[in-house]
C-alpha atoms as a PDB file:
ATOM      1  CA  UNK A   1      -1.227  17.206  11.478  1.00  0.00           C
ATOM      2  CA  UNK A   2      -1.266  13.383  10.521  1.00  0.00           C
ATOM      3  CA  UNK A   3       1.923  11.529   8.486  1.00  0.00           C
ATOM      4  CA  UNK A   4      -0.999  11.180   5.943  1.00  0.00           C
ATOM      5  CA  UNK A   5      -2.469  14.720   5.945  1.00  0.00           C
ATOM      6  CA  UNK A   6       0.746  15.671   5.389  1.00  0.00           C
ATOM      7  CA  UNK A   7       1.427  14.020   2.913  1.00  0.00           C
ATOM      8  CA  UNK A   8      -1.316  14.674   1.047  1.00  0.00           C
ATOM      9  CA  UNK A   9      -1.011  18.069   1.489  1.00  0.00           C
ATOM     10  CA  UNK A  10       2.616  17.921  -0.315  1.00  0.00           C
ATOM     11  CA  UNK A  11       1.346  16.089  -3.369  1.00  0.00           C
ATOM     12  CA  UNK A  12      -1.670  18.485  -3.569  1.00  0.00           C
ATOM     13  CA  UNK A  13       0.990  21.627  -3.952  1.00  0.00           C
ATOM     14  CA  UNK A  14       2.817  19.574  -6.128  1.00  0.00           C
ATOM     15  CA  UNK A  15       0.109  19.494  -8.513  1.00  0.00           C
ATOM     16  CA  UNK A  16      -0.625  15.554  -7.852  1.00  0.00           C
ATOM     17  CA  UNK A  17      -4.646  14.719  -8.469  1.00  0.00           C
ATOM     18  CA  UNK A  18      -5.672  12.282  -5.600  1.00  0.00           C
ATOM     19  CA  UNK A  19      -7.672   9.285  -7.245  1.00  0.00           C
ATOM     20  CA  UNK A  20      -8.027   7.748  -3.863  1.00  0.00           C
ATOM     21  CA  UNK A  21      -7.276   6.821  -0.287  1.00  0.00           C
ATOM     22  CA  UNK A  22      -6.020   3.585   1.204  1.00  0.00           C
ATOM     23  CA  UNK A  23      -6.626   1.485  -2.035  1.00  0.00           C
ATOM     24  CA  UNK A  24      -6.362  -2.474  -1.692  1.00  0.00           C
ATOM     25  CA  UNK A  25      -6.041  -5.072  -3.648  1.00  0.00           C
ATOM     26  CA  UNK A  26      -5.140  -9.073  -3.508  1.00  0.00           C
ATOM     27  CA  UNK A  27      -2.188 -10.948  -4.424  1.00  0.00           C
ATOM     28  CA  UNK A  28      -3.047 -14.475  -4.890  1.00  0.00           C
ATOM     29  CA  UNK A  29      -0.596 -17.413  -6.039  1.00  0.00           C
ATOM     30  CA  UNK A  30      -1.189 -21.018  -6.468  1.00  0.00           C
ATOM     31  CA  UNK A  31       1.016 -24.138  -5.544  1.00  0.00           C
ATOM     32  CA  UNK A  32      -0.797 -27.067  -7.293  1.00  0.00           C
ATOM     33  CA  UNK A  33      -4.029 -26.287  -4.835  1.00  0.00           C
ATOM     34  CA  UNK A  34      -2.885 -24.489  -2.165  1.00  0.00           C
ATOM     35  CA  UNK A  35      -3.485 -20.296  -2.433  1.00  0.00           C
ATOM     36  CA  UNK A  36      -0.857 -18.085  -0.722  1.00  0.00           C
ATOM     37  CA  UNK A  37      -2.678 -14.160  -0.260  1.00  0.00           C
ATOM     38  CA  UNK A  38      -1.211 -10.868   0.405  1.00  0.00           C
ATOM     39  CA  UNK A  39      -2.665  -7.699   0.570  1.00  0.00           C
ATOM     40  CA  UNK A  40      -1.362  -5.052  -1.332  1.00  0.00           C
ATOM     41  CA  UNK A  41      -2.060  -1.557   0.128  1.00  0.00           C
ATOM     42  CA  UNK A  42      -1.158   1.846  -1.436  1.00  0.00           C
ATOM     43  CA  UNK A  43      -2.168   4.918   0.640  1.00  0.00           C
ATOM     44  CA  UNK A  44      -2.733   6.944  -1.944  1.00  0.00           C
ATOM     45  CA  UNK A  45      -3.523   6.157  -6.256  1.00  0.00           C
ATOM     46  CA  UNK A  46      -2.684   9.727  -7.593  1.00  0.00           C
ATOM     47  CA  UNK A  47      -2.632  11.288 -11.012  1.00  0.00           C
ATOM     48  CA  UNK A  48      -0.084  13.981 -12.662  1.00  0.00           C
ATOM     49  CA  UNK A  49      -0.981  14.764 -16.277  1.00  0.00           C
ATOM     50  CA  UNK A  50      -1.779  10.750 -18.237  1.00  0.00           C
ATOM     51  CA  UNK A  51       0.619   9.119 -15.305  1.00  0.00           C
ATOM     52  CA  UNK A  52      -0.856   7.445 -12.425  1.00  0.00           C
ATOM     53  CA  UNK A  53       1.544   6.511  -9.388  1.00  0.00           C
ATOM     54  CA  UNK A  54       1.085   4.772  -6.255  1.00  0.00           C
ATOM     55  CA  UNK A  55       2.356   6.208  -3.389  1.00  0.00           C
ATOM     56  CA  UNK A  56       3.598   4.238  -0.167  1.00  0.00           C
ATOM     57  CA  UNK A  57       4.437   6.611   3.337  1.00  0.00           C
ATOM     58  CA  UNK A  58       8.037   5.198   5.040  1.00  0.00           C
ATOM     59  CA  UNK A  59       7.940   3.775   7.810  1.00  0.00           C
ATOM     60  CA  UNK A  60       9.223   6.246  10.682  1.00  0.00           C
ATOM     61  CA  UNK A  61      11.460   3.679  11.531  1.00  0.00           C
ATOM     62  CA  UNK A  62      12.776   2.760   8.623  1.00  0.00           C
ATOM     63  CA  UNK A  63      12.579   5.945   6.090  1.00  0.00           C
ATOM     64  CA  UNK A  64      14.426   5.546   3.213  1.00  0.00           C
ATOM     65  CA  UNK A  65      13.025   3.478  -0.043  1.00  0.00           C
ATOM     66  CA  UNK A  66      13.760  -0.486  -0.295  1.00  0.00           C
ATOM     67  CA  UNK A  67      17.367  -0.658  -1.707  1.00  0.00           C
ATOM     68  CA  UNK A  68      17.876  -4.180  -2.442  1.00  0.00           C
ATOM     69  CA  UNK A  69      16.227  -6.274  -5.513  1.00  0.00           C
ATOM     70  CA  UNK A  70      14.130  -8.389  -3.467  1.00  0.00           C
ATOM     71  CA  UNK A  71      12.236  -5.433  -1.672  1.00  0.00           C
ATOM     72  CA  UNK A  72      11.650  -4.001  -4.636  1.00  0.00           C
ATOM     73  CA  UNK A  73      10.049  -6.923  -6.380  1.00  0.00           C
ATOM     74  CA  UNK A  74       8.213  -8.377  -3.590  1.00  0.00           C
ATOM     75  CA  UNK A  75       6.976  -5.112  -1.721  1.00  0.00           C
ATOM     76  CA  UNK A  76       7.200  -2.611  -4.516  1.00  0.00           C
ATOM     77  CA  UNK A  77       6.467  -4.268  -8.180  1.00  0.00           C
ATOM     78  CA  UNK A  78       3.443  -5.494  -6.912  1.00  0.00           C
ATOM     79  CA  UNK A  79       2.053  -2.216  -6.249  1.00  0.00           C
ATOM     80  CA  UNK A  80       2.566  -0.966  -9.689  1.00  0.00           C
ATOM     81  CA  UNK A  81       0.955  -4.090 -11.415  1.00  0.00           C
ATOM     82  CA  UNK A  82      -1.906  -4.581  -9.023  1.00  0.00           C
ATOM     83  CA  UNK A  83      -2.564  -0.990  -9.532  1.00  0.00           C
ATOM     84  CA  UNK A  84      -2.129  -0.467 -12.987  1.00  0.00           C
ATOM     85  CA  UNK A  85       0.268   2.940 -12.116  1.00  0.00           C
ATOM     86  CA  UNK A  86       3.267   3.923 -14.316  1.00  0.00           C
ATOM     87  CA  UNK A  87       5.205   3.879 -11.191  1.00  0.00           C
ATOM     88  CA  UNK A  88       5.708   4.267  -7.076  1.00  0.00           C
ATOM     89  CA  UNK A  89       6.316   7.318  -5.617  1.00  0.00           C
ATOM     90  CA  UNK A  90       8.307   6.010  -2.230  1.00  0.00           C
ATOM     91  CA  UNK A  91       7.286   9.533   0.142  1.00  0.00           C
ATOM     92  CA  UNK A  92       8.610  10.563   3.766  1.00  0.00           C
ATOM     93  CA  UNK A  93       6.164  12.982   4.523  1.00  0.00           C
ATOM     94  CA  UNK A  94       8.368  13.949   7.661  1.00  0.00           C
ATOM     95  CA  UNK A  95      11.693  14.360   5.970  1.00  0.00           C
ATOM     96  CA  UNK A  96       9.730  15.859   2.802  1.00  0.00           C
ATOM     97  CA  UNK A  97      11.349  13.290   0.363  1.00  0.00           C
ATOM     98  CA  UNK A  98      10.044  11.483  -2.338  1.00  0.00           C
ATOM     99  CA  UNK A  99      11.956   8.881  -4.468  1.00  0.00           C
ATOM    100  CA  UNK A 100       9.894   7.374  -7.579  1.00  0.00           C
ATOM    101  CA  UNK A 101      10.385   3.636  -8.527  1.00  0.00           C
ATOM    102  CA  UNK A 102       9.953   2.347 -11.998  1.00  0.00           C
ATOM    103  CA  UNK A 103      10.539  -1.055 -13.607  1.00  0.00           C
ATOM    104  CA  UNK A 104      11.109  -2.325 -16.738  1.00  0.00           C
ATOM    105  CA  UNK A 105      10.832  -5.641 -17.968  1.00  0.00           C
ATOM    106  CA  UNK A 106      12.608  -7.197 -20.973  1.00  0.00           C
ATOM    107  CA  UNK A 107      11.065  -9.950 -22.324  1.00  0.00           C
ATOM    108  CA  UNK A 108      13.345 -12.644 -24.043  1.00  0.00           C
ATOM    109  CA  UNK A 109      13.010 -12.348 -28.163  1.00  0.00           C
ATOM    110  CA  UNK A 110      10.690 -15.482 -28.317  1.00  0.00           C
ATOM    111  CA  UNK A 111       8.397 -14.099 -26.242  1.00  0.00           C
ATOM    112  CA  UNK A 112       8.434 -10.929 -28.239  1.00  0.00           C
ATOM    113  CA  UNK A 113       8.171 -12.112 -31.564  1.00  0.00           C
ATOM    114  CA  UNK A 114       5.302 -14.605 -30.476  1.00  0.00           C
ATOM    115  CA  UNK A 115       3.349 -11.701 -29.225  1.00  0.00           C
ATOM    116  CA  UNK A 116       4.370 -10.179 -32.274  1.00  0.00           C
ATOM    117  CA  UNK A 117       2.536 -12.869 -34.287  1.00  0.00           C
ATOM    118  CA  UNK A 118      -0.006 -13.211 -32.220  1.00  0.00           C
ATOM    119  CA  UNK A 119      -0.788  -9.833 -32.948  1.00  0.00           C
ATOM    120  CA  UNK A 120      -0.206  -9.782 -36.933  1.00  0.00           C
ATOM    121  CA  UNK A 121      -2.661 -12.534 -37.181  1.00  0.00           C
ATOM    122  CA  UNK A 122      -5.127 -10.960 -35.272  1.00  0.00           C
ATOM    123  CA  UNK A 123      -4.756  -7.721 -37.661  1.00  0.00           C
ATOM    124  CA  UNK A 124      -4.424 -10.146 -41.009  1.00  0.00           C
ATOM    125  CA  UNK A 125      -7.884 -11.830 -39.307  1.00  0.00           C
ATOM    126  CA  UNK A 126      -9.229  -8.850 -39.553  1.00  0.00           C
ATOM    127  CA  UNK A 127      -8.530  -7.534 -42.600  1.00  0.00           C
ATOM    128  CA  UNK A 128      -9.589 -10.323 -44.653  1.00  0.00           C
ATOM    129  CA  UNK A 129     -12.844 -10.104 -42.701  1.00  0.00           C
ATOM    130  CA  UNK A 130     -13.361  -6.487 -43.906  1.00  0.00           C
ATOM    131  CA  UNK A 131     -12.200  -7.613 -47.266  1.00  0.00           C
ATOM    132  CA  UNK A 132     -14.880 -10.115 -47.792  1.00  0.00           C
ATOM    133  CA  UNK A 133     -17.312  -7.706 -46.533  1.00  0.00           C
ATOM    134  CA  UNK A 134     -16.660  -5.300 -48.628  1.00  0.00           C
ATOM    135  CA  UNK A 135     -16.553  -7.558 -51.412  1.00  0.00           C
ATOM    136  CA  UNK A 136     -19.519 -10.105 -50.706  1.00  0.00           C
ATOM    137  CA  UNK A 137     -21.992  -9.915 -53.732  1.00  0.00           C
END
């Protein structure tokens, strides 16, 4: 039996809904008007209850999880955003081990309170729209 047969097999038992198979999708980042791409691969999108997870297979060479901070943002972060997933499931189908990644990000307070008034006038906007609706003559 495959690494990924295996693996699905495990998430299967484990009451894991598989969305899909060897998803892809394109990092892209610009330097004034040069474009540097990367491919971002999960081998499986799966669902447990409202949570969505990607999930990467080890390497057989190297099985554990990245450890340090730049693994995890440039090999593992992008998974999650690209993906849309609350977080990564990090699986060794041989060793039967799963370790689930999830980030957090803490915005600095200006950004927060300017997407907090962003937000309030957008709401304000629209209730004085539906007031002068509901008031024209």
């Amino acid at each position: 039996m495959s690494r990924e047969a295996r693996a699905r097999a495990w998430l299967e038992q484990r009451g894991y809904h598989i969305v899909r198979e060897g998803a892809r999708a394109e990092w892209i980042g610009y330097v004034d008007a040069r474009a540097f791409r990367k491919v971002l691969v999960a081998d499986f999108l799966v669902a447990k209850g409202p949570r969505r997870y990607v999930v990467k297979l080890s390497n057989p060479m190297q099985p554990g999880p990245p450890m340090n901070g730049s693994r995890l943002r440039e090999d593992v972060y992008p998974l999650a955003v690209a993906f849309a997933a609350n977080g990564v499931l990090w699986m060794d189908p041989d060793r039967q081990t799963v370790h689930e990644m999830d980030f957090e990000v803490r915005s600095p307070a200006s950004v927060v309170w300017r997407r907090f008034g962003h937000r309030a006038g957008w709401l304000l906007s629209g209730a004085l729209l539906m007031f002068i609706w509901l008031h024209r003559a």
